[in-house]
PDB file of N, CA and C in Angstrom:
ATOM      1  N   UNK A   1      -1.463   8.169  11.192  1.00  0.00           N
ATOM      2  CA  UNK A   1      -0.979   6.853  10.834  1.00  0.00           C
ATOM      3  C   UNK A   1      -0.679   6.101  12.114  1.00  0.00           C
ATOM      4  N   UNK A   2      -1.080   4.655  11.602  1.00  0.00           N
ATOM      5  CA  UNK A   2      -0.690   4.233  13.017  1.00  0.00           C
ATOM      6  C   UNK A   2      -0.045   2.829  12.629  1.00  0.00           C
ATOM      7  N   UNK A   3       1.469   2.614  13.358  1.00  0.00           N
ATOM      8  CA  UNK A   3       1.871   1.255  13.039  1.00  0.00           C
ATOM      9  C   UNK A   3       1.857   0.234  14.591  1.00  0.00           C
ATOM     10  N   UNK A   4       1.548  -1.094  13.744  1.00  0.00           N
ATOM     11  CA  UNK A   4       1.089  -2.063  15.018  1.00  0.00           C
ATOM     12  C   UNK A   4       2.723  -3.204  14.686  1.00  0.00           C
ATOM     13  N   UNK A   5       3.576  -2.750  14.904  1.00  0.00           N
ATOM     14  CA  UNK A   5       4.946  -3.665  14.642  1.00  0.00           C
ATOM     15  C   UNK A   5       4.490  -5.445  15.169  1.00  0.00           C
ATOM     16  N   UNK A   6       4.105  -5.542  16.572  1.00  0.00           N
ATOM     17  CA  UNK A   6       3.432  -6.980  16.849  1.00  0.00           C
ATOM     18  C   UNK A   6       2.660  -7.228  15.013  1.00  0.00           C
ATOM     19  N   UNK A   7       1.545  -6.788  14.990  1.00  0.00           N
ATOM     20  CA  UNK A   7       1.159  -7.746  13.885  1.00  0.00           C
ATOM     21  C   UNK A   7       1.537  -7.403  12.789  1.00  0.00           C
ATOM     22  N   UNK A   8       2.569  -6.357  12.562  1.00  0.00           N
ATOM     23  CA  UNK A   8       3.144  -6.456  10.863  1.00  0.00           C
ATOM     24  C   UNK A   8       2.332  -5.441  10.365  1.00  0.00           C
ATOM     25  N   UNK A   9       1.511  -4.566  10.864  1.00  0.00           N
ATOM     26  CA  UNK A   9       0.458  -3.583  10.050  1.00  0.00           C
ATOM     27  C   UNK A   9       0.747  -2.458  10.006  1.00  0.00           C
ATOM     28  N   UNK A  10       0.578  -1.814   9.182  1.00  0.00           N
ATOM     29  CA  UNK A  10       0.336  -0.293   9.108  1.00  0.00           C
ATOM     30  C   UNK A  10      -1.040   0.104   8.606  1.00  0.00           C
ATOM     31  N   UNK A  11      -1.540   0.955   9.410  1.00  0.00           N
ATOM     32  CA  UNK A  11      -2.928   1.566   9.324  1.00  0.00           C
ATOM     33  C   UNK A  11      -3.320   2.908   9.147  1.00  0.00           C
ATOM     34  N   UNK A  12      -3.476   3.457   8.298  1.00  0.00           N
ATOM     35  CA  UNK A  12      -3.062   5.315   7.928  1.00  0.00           C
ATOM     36  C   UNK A  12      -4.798   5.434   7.269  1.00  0.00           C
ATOM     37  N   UNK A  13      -5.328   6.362   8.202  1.00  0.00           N
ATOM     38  CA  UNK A  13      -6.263   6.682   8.327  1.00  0.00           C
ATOM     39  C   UNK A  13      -6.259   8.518   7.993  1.00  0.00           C
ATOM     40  N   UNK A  14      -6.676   9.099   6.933  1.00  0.00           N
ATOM     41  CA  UNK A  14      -6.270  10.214   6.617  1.00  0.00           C
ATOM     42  C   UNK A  14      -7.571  11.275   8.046  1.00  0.00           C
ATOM     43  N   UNK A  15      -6.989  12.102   8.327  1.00  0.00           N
ATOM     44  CA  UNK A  15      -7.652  13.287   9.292  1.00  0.00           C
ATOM     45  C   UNK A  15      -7.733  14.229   8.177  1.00  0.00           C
ATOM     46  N   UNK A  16      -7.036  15.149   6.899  1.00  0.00           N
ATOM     47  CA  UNK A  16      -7.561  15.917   6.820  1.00  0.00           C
ATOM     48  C   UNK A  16      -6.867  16.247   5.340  1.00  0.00           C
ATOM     49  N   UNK A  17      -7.363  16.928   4.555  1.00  0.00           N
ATOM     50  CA  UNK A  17      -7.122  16.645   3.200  1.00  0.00           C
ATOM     51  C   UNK A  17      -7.955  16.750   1.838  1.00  0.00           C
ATOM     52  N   UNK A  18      -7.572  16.307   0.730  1.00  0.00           N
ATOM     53  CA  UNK A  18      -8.378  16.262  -0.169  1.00  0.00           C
ATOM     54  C   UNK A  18      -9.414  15.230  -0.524  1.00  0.00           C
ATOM     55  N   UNK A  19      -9.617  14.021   0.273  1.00  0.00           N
ATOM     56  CA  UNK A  19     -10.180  12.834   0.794  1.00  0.00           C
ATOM     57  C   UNK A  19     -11.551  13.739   1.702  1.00  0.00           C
ATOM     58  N   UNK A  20     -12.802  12.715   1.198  1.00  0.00           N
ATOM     59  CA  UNK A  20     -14.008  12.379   2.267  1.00  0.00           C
ATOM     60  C   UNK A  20     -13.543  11.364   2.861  1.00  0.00           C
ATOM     61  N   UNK A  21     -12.889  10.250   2.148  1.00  0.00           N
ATOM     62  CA  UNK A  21     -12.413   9.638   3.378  1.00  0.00           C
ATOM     63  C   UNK A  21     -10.889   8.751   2.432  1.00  0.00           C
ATOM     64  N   UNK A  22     -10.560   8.389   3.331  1.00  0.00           N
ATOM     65  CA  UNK A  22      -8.996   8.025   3.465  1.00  0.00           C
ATOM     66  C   UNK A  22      -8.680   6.845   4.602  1.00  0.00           C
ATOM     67  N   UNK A  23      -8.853   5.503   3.678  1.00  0.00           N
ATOM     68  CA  UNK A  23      -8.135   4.381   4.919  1.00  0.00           C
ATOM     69  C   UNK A  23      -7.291   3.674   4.536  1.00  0.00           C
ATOM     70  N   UNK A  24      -5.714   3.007   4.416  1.00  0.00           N
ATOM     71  CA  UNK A  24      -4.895   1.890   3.895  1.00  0.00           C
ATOM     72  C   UNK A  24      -4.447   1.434   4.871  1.00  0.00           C
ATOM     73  N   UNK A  25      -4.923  -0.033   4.661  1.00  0.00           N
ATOM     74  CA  UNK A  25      -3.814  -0.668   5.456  1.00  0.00           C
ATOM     75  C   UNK A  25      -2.805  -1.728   4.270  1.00  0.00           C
ATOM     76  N   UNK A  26      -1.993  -1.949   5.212  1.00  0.00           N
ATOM     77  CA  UNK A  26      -0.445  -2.645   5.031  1.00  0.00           C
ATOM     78  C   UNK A  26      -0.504  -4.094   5.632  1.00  0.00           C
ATOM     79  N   UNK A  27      -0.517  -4.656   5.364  1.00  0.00           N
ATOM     80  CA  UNK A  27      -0.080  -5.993   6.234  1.00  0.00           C
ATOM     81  C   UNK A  27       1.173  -7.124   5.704  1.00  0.00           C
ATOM     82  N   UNK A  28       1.896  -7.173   6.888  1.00  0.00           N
ATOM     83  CA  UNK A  28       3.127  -8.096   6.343  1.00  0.00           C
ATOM     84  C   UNK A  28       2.996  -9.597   6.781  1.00  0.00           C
ATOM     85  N   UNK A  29       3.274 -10.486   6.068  1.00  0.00           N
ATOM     86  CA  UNK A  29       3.288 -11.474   6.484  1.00  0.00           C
ATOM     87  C   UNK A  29       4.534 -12.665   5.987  1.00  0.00           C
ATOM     88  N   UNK A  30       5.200 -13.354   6.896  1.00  0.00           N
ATOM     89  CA  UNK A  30       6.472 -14.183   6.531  1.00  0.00           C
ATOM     90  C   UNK A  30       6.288 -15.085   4.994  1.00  0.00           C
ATOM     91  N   UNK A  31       6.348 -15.239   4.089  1.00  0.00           N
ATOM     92  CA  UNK A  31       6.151 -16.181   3.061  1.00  0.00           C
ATOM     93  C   UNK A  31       7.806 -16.542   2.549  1.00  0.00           C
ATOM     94  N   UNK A  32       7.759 -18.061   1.996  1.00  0.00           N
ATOM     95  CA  UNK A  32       8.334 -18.886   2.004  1.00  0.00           C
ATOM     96  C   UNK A  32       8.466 -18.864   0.714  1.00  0.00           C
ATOM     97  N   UNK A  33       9.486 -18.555  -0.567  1.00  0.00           N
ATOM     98  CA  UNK A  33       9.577 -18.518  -1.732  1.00  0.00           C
ATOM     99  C   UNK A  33      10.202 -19.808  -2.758  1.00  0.00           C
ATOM    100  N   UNK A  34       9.722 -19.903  -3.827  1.00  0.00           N
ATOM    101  CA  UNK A  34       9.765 -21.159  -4.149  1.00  0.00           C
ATOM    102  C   UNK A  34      11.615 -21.577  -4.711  1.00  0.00           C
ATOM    103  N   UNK A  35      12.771 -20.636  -4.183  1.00  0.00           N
ATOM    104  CA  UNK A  35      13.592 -20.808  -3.840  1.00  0.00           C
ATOM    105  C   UNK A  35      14.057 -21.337  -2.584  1.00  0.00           C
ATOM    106  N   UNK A  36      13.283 -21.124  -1.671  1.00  0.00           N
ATOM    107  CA  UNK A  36      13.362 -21.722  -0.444  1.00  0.00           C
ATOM    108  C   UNK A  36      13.719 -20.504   0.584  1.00  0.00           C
ATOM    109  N   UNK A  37      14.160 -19.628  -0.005  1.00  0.00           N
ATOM    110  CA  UNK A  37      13.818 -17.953   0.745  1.00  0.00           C
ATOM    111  C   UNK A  37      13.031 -17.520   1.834  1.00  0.00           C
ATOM    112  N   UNK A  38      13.061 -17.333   2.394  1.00  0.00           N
ATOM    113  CA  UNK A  38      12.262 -16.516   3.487  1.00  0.00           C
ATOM    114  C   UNK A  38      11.983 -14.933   3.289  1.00  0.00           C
ATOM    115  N   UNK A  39      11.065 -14.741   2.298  1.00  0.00           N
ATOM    116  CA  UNK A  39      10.643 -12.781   2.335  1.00  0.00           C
ATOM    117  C   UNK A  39       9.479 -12.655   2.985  1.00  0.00           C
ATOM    118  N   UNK A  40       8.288 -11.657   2.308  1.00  0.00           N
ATOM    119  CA  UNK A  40       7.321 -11.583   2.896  1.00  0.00           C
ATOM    120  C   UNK A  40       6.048 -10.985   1.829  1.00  0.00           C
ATOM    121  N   UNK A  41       5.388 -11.523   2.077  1.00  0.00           N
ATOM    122  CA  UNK A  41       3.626 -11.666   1.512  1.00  0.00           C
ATOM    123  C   UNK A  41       3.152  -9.922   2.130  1.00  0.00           C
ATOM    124  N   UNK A  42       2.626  -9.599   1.388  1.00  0.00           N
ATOM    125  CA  UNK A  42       1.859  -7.979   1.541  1.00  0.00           C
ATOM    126  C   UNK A  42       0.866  -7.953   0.870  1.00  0.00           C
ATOM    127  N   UNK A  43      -0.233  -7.672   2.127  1.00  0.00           N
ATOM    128  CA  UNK A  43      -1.505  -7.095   1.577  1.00  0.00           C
ATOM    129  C   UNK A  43      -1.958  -5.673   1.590  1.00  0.00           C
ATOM    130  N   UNK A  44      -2.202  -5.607   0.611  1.00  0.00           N
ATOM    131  CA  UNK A  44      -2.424  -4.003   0.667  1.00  0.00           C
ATOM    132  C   UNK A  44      -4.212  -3.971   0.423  1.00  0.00           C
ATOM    133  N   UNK A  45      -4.855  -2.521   1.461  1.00  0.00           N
ATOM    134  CA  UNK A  45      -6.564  -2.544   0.909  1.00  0.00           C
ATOM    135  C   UNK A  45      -6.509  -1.176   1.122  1.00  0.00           C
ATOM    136  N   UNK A  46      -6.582  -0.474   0.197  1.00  0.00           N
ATOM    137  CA  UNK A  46      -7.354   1.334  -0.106  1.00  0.00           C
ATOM    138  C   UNK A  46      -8.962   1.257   0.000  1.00  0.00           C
ATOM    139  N   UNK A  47      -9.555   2.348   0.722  1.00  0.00           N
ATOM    140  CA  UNK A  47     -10.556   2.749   0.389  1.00  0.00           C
ATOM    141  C   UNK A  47     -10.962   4.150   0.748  1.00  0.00           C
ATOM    142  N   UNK A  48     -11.128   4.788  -0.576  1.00  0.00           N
ATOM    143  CA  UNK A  48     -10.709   6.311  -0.584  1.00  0.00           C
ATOM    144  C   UNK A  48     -12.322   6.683  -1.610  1.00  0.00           C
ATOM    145  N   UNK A  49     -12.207   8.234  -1.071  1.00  0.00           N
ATOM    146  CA  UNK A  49     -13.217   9.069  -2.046  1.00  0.00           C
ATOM    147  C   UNK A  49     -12.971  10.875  -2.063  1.00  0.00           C
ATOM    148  N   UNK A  50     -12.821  11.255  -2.819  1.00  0.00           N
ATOM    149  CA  UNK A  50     -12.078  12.431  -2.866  1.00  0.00           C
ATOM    150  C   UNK A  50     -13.301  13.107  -3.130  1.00  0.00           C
ATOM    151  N   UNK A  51     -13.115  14.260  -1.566  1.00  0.00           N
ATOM    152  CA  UNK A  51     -14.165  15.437  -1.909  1.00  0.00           C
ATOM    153  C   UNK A  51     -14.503  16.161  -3.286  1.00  0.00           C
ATOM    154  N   UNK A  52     -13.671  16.419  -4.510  1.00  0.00           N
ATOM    155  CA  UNK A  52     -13.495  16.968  -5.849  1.00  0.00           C
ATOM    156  C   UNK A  52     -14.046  15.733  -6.627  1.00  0.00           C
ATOM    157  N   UNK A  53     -15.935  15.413  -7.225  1.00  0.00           N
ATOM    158  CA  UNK A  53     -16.131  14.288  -8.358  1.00  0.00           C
ATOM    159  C   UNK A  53     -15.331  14.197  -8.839  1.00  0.00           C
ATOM    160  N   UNK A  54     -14.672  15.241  -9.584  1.00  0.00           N
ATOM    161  CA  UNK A  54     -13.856  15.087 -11.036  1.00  0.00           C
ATOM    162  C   UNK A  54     -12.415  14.210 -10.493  1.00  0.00           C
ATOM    163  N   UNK A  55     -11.534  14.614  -9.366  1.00  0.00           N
ATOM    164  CA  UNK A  55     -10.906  13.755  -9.033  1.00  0.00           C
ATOM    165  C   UNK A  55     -10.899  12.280  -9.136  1.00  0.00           C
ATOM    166  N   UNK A  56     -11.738  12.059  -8.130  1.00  0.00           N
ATOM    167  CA  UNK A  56     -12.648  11.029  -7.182  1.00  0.00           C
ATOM    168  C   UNK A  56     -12.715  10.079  -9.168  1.00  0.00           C
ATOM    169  N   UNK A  57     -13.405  10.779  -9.650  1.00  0.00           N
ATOM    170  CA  UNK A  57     -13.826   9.972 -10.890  1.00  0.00           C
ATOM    171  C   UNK A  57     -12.440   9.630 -11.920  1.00  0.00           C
ATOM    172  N   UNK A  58     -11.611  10.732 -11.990  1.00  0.00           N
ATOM    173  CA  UNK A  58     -10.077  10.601 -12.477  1.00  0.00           C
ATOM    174  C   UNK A  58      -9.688   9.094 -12.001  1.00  0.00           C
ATOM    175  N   UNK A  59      -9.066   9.439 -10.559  1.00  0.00           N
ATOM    176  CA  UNK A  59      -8.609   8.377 -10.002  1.00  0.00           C
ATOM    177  C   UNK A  59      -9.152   6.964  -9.978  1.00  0.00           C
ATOM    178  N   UNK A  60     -10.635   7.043  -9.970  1.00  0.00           N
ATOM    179  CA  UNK A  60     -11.165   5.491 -10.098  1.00  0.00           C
ATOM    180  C   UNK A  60     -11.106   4.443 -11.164  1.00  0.00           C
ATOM    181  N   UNK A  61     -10.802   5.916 -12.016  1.00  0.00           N
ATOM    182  CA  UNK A  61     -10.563   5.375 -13.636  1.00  0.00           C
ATOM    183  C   UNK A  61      -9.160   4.988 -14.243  1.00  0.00           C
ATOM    184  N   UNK A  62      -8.489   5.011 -13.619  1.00  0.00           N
ATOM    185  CA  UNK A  62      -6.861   5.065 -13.546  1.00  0.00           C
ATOM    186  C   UNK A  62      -6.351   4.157 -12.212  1.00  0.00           C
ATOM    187  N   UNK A  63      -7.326   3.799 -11.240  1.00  0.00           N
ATOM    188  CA  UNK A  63      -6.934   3.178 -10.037  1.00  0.00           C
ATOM    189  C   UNK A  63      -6.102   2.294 -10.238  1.00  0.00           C
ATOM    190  N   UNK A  64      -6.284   1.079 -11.590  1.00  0.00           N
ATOM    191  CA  UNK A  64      -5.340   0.271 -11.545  1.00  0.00           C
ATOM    192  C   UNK A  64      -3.543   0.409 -11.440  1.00  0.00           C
ATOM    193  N   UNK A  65      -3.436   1.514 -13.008  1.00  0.00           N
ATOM    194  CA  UNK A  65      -2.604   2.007 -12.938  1.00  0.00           C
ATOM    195  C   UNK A  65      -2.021   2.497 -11.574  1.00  0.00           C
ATOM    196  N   UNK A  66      -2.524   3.509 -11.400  1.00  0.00           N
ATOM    197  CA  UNK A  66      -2.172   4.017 -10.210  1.00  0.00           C
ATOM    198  C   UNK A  66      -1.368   3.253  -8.827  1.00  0.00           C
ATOM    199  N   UNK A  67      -2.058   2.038  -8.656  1.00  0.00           N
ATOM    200  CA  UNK A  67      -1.923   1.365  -7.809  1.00  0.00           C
ATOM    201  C   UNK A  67      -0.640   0.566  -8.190  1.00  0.00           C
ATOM    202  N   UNK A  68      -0.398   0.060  -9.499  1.00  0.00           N
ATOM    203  CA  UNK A  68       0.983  -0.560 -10.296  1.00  0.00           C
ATOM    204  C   UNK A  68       2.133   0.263  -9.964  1.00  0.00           C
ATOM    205  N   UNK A  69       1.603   1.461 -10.075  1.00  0.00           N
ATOM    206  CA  UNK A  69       2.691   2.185  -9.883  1.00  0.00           C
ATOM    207  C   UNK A  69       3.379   2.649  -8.284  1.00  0.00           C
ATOM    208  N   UNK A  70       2.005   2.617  -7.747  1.00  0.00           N
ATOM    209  CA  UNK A  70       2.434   2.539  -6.189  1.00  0.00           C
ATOM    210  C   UNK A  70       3.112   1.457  -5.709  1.00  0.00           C
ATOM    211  N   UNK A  71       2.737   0.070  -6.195  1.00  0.00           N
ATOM    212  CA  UNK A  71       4.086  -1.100  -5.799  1.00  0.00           C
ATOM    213  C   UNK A  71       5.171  -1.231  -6.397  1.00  0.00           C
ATOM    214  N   UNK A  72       5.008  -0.438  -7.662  1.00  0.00           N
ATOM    215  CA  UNK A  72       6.178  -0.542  -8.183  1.00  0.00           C
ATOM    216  C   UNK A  72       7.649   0.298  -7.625  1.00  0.00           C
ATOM    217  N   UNK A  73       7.291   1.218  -7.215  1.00  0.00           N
ATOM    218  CA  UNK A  73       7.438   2.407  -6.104  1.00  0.00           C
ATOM    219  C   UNK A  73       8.096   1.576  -5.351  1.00  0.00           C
ATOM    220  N   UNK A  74       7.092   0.906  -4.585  1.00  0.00           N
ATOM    221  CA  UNK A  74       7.803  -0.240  -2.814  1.00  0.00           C
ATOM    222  C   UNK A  74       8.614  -1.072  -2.773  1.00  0.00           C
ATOM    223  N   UNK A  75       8.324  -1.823  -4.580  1.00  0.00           N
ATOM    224  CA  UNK A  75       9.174  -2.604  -4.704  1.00  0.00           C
ATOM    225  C   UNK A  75      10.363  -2.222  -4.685  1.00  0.00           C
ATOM    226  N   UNK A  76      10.879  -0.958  -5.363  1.00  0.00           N
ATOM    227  CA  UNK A  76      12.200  -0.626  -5.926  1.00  0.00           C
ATOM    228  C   UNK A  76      12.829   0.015  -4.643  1.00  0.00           C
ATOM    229  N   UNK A  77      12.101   0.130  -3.971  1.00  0.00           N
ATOM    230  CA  UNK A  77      12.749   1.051  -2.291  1.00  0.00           C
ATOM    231  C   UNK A  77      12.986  -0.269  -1.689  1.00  0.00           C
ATOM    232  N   UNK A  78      12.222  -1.652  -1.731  1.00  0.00           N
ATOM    233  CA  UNK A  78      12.438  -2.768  -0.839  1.00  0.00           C
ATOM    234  C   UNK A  78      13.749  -3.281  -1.708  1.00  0.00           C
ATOM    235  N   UNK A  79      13.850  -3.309  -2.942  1.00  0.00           N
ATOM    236  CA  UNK A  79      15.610  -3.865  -2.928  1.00  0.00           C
ATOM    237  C   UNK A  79      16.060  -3.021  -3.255  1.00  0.00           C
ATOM    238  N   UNK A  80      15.998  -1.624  -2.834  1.00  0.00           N
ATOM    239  CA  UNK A  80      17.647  -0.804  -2.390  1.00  0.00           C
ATOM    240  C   UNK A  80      17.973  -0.963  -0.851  1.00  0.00           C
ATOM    241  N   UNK A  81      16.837  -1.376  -0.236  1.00  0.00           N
ATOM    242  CA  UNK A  81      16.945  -1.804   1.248  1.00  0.00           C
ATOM    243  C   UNK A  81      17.389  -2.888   1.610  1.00  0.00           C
ATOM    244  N   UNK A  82      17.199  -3.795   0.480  1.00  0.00           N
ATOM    245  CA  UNK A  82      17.032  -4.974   0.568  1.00  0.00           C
ATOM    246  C   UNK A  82      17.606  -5.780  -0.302  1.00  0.00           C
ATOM    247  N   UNK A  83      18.943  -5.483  -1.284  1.00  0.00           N
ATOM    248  CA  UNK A  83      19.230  -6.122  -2.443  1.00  0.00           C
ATOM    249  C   UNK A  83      19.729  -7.439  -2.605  1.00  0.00           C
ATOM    250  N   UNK A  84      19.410  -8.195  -1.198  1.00  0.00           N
ATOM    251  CA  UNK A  84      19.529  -9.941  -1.418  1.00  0.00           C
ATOM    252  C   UNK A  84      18.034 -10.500  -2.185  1.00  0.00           C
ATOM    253  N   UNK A  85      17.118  -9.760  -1.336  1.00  0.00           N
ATOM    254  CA  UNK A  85      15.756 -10.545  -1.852  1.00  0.00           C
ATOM    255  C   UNK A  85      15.356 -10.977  -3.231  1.00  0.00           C
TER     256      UNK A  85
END
């Protein structure tokens, strides 16, 4: 994993695992909320393929989910960190 704090990124590149391949990045960016707030805009991009079809095919089929549940995850850790936002 590698974080770039200057531009707000995180870049996690998997080396070794149940993945053929394994890349996410993170990106933060300042956004302006229609309260007049100052939080922040996140982009998130996966692109993964799991050595196991049956996985690989599991997960693609469920990705959405999956992925709901992964922000839902960030979200709930960003306001226990964060419980003004």
């Amino acid at each position: 994993m590698t974080r770039f704090s200057k531009n707000k990124t995180i870049d996690i590149v998997l080396l070794k695992g149940p993945f053929k391949r394994l890349h996410c990045t993170w990106k933060f960016s300042d956004h302006t909320m229609s309260n007049g707030k100052v939080g922040a805009a996140i982009d998130f991009n996966i692109d993964f393929e799991f050595k196991n079809p049956f996985l690989d095919g599991f997960l693609r089929a469920n990705f959405d989910k999956a992925v709901a549940r992964l922000m839902a995850c960030f979200e709930g850790r960003a306001q226990a960190l964060y419980p003004t936002v």
